[in-house]
Protein backbone atom coordinates (compact mmCIF):
# COMPACT_ATOMS: atom_id res chain seq x y z
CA UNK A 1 69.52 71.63 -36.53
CA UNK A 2 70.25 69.14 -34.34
CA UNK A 3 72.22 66.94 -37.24
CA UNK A 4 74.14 69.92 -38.02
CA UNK A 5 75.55 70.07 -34.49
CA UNK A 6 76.20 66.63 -33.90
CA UNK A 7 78.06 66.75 -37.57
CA UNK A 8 80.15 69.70 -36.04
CA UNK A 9 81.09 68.12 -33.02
CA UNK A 10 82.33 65.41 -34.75
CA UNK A 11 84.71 67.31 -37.25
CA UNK A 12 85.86 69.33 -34.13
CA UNK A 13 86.83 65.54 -32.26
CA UNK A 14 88.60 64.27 -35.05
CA UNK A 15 90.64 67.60 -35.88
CA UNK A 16 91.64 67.12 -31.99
CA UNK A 17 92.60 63.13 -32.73
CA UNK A 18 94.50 64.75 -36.07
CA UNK A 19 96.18 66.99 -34.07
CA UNK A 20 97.03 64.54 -31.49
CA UNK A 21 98.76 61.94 -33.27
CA UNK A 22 101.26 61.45 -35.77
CA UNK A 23 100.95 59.71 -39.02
CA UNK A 24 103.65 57.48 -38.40
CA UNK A 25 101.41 56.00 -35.23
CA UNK A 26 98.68 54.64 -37.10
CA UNK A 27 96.37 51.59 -37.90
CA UNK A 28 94.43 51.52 -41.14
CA UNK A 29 92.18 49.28 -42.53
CA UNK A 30 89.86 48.21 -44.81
CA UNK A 31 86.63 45.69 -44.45
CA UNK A 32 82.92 44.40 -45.52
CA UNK A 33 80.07 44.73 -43.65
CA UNK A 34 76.90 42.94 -42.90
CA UNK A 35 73.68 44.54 -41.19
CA UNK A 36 70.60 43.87 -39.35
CA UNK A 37 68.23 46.99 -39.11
CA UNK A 38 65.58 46.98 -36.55
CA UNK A 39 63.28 49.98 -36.98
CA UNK A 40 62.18 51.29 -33.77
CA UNK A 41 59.63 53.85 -34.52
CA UNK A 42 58.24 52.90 -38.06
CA UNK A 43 55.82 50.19 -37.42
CA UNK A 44 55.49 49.95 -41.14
CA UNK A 45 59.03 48.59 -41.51
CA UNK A 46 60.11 45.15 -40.87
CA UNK A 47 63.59 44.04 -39.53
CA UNK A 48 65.74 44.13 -42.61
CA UNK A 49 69.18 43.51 -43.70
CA UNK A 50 71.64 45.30 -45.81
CA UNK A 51 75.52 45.05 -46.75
CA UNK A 52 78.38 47.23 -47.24
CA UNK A 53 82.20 48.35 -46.65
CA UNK A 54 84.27 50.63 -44.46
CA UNK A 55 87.87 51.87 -44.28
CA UNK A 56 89.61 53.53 -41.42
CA UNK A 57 92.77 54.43 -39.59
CA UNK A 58 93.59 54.23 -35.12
CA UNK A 59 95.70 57.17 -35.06
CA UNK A 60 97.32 56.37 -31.74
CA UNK A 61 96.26 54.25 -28.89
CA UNK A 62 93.13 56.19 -27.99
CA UNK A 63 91.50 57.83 -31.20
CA UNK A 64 90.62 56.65 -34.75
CA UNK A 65 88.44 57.57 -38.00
CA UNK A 66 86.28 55.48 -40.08
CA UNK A 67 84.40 56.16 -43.48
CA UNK A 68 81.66 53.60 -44.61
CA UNK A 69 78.96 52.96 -46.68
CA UNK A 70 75.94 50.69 -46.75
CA UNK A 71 73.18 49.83 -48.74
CA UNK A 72 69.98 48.30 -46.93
CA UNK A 73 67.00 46.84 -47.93
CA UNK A 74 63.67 48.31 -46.86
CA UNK A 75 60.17 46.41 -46.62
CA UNK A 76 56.97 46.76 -45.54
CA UNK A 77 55.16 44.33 -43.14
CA UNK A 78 52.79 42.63 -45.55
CA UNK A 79 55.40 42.70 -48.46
CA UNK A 80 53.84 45.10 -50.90
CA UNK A 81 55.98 47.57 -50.48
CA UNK A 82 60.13 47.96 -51.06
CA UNK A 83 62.83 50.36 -51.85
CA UNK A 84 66.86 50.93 -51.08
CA UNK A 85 67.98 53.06 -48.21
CA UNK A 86 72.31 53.92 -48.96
CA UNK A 87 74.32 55.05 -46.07
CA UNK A 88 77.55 57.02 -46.06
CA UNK A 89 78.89 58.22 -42.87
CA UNK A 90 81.90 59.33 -41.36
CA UNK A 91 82.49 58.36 -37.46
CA UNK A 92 85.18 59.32 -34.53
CA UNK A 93 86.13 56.42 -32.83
CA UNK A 94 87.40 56.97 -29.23
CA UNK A 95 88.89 53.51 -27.13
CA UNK A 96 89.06 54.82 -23.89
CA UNK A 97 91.54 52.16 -22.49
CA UNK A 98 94.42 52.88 -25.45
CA UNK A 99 94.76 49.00 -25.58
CA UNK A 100 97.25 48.24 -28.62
CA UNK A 101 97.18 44.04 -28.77
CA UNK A 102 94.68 41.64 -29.88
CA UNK A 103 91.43 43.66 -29.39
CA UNK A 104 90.42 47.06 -29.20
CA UNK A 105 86.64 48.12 -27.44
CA UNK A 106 85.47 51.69 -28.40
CA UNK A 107 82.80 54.40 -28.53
CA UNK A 108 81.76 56.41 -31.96
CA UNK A 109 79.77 58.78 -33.13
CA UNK A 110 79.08 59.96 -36.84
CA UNK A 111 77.21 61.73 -39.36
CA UNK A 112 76.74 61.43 -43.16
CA UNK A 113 74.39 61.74 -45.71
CA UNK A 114 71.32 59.17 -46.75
CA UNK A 115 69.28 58.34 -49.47
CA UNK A 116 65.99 56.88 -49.59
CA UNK A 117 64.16 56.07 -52.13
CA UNK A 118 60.15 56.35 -52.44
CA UNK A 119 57.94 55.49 -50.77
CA UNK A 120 59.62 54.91 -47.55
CA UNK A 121 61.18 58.85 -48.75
CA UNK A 122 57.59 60.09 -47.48
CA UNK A 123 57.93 61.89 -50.36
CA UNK A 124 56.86 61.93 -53.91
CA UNK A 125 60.60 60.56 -55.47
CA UNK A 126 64.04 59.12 -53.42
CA UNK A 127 65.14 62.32 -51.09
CA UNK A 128 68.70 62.44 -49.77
CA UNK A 129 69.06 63.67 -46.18
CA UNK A 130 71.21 64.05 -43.23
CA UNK A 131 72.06 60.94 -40.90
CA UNK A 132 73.77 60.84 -38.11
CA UNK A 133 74.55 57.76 -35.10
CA UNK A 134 76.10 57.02 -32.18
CA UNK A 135 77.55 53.47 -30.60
CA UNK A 136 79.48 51.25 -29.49
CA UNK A 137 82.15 48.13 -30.57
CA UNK A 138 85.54 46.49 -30.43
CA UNK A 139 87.74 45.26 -32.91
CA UNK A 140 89.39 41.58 -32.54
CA UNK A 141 92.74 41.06 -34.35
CA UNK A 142 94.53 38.35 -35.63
CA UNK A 143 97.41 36.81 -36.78
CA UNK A 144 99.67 39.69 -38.59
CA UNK A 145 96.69 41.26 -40.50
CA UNK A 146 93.73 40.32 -39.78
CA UNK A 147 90.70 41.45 -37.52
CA UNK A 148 86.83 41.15 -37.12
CA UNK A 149 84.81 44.10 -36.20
CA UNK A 150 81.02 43.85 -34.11
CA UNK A 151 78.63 47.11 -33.66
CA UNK A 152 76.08 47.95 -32.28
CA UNK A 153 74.34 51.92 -33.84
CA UNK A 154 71.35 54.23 -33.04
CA UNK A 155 70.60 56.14 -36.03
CA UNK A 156 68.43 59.23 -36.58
CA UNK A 157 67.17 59.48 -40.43
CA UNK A 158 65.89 62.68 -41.24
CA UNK A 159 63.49 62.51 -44.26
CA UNK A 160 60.16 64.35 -44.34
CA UNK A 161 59.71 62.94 -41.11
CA UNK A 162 62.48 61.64 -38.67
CA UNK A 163 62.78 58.20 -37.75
CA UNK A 164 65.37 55.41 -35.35
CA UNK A 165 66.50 52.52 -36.95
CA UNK A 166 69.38 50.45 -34.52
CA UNK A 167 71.58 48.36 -36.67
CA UNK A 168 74.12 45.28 -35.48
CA UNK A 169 76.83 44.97 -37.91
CA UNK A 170 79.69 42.43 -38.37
CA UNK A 171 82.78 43.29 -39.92
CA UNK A 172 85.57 41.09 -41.20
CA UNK A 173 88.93 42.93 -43.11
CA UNK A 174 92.67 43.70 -43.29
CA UNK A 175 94.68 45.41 -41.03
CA UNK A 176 98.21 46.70 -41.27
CA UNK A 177 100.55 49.50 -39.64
CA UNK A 178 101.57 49.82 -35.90
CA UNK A 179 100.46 52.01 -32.64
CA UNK A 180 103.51 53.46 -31.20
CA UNK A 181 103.94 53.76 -27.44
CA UNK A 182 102.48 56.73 -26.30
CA UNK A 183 104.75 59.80 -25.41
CA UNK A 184 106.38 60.03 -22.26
CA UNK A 185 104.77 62.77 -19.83
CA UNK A 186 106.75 66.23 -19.21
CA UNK A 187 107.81 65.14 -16.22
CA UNK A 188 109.13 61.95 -17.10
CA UNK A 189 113.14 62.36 -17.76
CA UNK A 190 114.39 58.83 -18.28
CA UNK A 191 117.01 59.17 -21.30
CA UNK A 192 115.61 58.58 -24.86
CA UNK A 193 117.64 55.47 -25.89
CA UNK A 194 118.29 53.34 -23.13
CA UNK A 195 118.48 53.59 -19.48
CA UNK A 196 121.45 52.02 -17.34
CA UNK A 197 121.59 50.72 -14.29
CA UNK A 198 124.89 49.85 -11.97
CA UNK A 199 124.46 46.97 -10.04
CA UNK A 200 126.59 46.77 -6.75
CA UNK A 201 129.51 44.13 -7.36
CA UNK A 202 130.55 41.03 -5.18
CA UNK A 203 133.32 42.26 -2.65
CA UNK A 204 136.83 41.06 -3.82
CA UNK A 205 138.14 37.89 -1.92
CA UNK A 206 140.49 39.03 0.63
CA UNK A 207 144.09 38.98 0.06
CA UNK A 208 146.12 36.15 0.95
CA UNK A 209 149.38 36.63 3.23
CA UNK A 210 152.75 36.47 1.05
CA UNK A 211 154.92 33.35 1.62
CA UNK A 212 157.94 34.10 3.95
CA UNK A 213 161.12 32.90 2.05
CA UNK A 214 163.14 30.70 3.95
CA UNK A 215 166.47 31.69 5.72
CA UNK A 216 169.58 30.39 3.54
CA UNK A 217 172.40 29.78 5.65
CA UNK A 218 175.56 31.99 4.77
CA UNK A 219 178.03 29.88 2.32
CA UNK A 220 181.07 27.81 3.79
CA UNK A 221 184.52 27.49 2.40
CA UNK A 222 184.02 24.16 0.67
CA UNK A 223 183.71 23.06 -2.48
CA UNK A 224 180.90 24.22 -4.68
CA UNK A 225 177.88 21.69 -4.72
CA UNK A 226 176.39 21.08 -7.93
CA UNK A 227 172.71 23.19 -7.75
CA UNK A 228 169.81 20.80 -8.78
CA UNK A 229 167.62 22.00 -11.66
CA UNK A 230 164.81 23.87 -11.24
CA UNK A 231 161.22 22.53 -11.18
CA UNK A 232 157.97 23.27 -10.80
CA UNK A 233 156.27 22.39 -7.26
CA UNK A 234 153.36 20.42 -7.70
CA UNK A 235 150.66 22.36 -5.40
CA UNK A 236 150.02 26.01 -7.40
CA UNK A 237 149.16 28.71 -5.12
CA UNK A 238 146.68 30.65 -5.60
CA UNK A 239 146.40 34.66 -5.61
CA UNK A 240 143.31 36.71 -4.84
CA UNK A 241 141.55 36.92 -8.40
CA UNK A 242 141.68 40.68 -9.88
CA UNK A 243 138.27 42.82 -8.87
CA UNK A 244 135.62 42.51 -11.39
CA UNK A 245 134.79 44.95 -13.78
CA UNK A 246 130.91 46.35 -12.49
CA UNK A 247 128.13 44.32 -14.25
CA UNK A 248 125.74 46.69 -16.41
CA UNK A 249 121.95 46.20 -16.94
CA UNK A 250 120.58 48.42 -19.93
CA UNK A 251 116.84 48.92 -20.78
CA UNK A 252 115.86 49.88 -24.17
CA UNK A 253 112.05 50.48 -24.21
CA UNK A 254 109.26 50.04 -26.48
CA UNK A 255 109.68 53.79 -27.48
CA UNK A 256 113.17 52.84 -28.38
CA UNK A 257 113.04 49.66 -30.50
CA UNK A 258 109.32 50.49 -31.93
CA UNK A 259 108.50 46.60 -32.68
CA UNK A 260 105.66 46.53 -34.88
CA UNK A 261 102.73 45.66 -33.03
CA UNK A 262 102.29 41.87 -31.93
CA UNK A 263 105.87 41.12 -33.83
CA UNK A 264 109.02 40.98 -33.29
CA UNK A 265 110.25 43.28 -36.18
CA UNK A 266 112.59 46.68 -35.16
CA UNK A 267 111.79 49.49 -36.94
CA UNK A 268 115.21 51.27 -38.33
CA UNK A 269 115.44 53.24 -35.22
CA UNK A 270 115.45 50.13 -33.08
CA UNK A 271 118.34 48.75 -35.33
CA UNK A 272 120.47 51.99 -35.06
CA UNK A 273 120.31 52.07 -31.07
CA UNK A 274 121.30 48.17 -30.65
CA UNK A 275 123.95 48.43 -33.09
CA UNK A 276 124.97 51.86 -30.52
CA UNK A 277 124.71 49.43 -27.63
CA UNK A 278 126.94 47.22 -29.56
CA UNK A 279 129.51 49.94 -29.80
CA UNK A 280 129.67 50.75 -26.44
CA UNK A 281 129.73 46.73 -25.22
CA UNK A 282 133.10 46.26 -27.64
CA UNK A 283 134.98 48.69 -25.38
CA UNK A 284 133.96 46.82 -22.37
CA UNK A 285 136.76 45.48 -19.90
CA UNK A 286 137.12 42.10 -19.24
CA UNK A 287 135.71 38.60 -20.11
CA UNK A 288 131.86 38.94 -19.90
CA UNK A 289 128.51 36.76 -20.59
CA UNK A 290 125.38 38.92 -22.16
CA UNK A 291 122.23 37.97 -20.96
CA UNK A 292 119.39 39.82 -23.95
CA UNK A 293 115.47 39.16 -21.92
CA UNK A 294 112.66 40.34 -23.37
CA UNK A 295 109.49 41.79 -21.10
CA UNK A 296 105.71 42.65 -22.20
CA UNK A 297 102.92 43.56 -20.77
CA UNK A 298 99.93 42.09 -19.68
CA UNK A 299 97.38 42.50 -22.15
CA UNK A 300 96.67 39.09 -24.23
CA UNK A 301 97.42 35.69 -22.72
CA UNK A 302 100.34 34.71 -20.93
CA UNK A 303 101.32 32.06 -23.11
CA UNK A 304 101.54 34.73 -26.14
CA UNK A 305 103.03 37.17 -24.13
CA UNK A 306 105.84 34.90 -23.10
CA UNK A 307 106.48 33.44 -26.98
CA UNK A 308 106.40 36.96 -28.00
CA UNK A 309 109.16 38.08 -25.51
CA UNK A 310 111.14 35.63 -26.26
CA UNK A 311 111.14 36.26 -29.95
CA UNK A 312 112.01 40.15 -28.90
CA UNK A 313 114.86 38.73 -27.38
CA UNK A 314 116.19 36.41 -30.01
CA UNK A 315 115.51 39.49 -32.69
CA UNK A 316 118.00 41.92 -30.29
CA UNK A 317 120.56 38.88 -29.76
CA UNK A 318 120.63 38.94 -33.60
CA UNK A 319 121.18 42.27 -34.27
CA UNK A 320 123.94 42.46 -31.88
CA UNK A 321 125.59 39.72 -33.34
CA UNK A 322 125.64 41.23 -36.95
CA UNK A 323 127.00 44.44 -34.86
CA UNK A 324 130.30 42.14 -34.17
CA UNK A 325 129.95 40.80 -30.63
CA UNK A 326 130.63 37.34 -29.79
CA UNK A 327 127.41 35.15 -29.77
CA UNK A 328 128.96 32.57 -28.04
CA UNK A 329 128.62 34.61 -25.62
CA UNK A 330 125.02 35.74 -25.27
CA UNK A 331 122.12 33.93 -24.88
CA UNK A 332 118.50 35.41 -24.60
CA UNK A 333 115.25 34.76 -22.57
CA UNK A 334 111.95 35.55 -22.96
CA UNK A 335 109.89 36.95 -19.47
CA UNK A 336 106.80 37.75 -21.02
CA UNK A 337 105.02 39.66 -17.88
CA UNK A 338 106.36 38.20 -15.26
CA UNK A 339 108.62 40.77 -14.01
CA UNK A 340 106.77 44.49 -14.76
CA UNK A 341 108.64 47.52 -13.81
CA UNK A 342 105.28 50.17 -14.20
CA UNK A 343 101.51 49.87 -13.63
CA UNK A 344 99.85 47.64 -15.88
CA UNK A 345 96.51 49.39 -15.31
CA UNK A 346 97.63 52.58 -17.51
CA UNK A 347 99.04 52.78 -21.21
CA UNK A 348 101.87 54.33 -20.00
CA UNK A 349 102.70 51.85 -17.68
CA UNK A 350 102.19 49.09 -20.28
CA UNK A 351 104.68 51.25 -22.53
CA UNK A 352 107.37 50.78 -19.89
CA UNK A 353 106.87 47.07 -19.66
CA UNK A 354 107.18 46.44 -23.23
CA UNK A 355 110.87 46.46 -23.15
CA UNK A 356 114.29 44.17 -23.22
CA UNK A 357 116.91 44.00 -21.27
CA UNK A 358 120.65 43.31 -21.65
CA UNK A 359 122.39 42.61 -18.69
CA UNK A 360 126.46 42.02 -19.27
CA UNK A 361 127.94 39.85 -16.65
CA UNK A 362 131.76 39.63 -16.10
CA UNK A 363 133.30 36.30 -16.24
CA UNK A 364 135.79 35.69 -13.78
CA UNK A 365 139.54 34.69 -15.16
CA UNK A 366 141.68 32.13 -13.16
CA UNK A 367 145.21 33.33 -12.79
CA UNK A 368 147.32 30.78 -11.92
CA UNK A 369 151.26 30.96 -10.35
CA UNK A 370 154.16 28.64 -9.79
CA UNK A 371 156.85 28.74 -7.05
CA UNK A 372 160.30 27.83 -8.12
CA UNK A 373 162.62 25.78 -5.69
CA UNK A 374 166.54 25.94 -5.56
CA UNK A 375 167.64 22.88 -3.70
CA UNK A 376 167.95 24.03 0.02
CA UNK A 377 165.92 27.24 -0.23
CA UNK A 378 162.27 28.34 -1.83
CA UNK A 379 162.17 31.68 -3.74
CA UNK A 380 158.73 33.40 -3.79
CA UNK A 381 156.66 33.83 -6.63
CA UNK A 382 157.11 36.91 -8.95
């Protein structure tokens, strides 16, 4: 009875994680398995070992499922006796911190069915019965696909008479997919694809006084002097320069780009909104210098996070040159998370962090005027 509820609860958790989530926010995997079984209330069992496989999905950044089966070697104390005890179970797996980078700590539970054969069965042939566990692990990843796996399980057998067993396992396998951010809350109404920000401009230089012209005397009856050619003074004067267009700062988030996780690939989406920020940048007034920085957030090293941001930035500045703007000039940075703009201590607030920036920076244009002189008078710039 008490199986059958603990198998219930567990369907019930991961219909919630189902409903949760959406397939395109997923993790899956597959890996082997090795065991050590401790009994802890069969004195007539020795500590054992046994091997086997598992395969699994995260289906966001807090829940996951996982399916696996092992096969373990039974043995009594003095030797005499042995026999096979197989294992399939399927476990919810809940990571209550929704970490999505290099390592991933959770809690599971699961239930399945056993088999064991005679005479560890307490039977008179191999019985199959109910099984169910709890426990605890984390996942370490690596490079783009691959990841190692340690448990630690309390299992309840249920053959003719009940009995613990806790098994460590070790896990090494292949990984592939990505977590997407998680949603924004209801209250949250930043703008879906990218968030700008005005920043106040420099105050113009003030305007210089206009040049006086000179007073020409009024013409005498004489002969008509020859009138020198004209020439360019040597000294240019300078006019006030022309007020800057207002430099622009826009955000696209993780949400936006979707990078696949620990990489600095753009999903389709990501592509389509750059190439829309390239649209809108080709209309822009003036002569200006883009600046594309990349941001993460804190989880993993620094030194990763910073080579990782700057590879963010470098994939943008790419795509925005195939989009037609100038990439003489851009030039891109990578942050890493130096410079958060949320709460590093939630998953949402990591969400926000993962992001890059492009801030456009007008360039200012030197204008540059000549005065004309007439012998015996100066005439004013037009």
């Amino acid at each position: 009875m008490r199986t059958g509820r603990l198998l219930l609860m567990a369907c019930c958790v991961a219909g919630a994680a189902f409903a949760e989530t959406s397939p395109q926010e997923t993790i899956k995997w597959v890996d082997g398995k090795f065991t050590i079984v401790t009994p802890d209330d069969c004195h007539c069992l020795k500590d054992t070992n046994g091997a086997g496989a598992g395969a699994g999905a995260w289906l966001g950044p807090h829940w996951g499922l996982e399916m696996d089966a092992l096969r373990i070697r039974l043995q009594s104390h003095d030797g005499g006796l042995k026999a096979l005890e197989t294992e399939i179970q399927l476990a919810v797996l809940y990571d209550p911190f929704g970490l999505g980078t290099n390592w991933k700590p959770y809690l599971r539970l699961g239930a399945g069915a056993v088999q064991v054969q005679w005479p560890f069965s307490l039977g008179p042939d191999t019985t199959t019965r109910l099984i169910n566990h709890g426990g605890l692990g984390f996942q370490a990843w690596w490079g783009d696909h691959g990841f190692a796996s340690l448990e630690l399980r309390s299992a309840l057998i249920d053959t003719r008479a009940s009995r613990r067993e806790t098994q460590s396992l070790l896990g090494v396998g292949y990984r592939w997919g990505a977590l997407s951010a998680p949603a924004a809350p209801a209250g949250d109404t930043r703008p879906p694809v990218l968030i700008e920000a005005i920043i106040p401009p420099v105050a113009p230089t003030a305007a210089l006084e206009p040049i006086a012209p000179a007073v020409v005397p009024p013409p005498v009856a004489q002969p008509p002097v020859p009138v020198a050619p004209l020439q360019e003074a040597s000294a240019p004067v300078a006019e006030p320069e022309p007020t800057a267009a207002k430099p622009l700062l826009i955000v696209l988030d993780d949400a936006t780009l979707h990078f696949a996780n620990s990489k600095a690939i753009l999903s389709p989406g990501g592509v389509a909104a750059i190439h829309q920020v390239a649209d809108s940048l080709k209309g822009y007034p003036g002569v200006y210098e883009i600046i594309v920085s990349g941001h993460t957030s804190s989880s993993g090293s620094r030194a990763y996070n910073l080579a990782l941001s700057r590879q963010r930035a470098e994939a943008v500045l790419a795509i925005l040159v195939q989009a037609g703007l100038p990439a003489s000039s851009m030039h891109s940075e990578g942050k890493g998370p130096d410079q958060p703009i949320a709460d590093n201590g939630t998953a949402l607030g990591q969400a926000r962090n993962r992001r890059v920036e492009i801030g456009i920076k007008s360039v200012a244009v030197q204008v540059r005027h000549t005065e004309t002189q007439v012998q015996g008078s100066v005439v004013p710039p037009i």
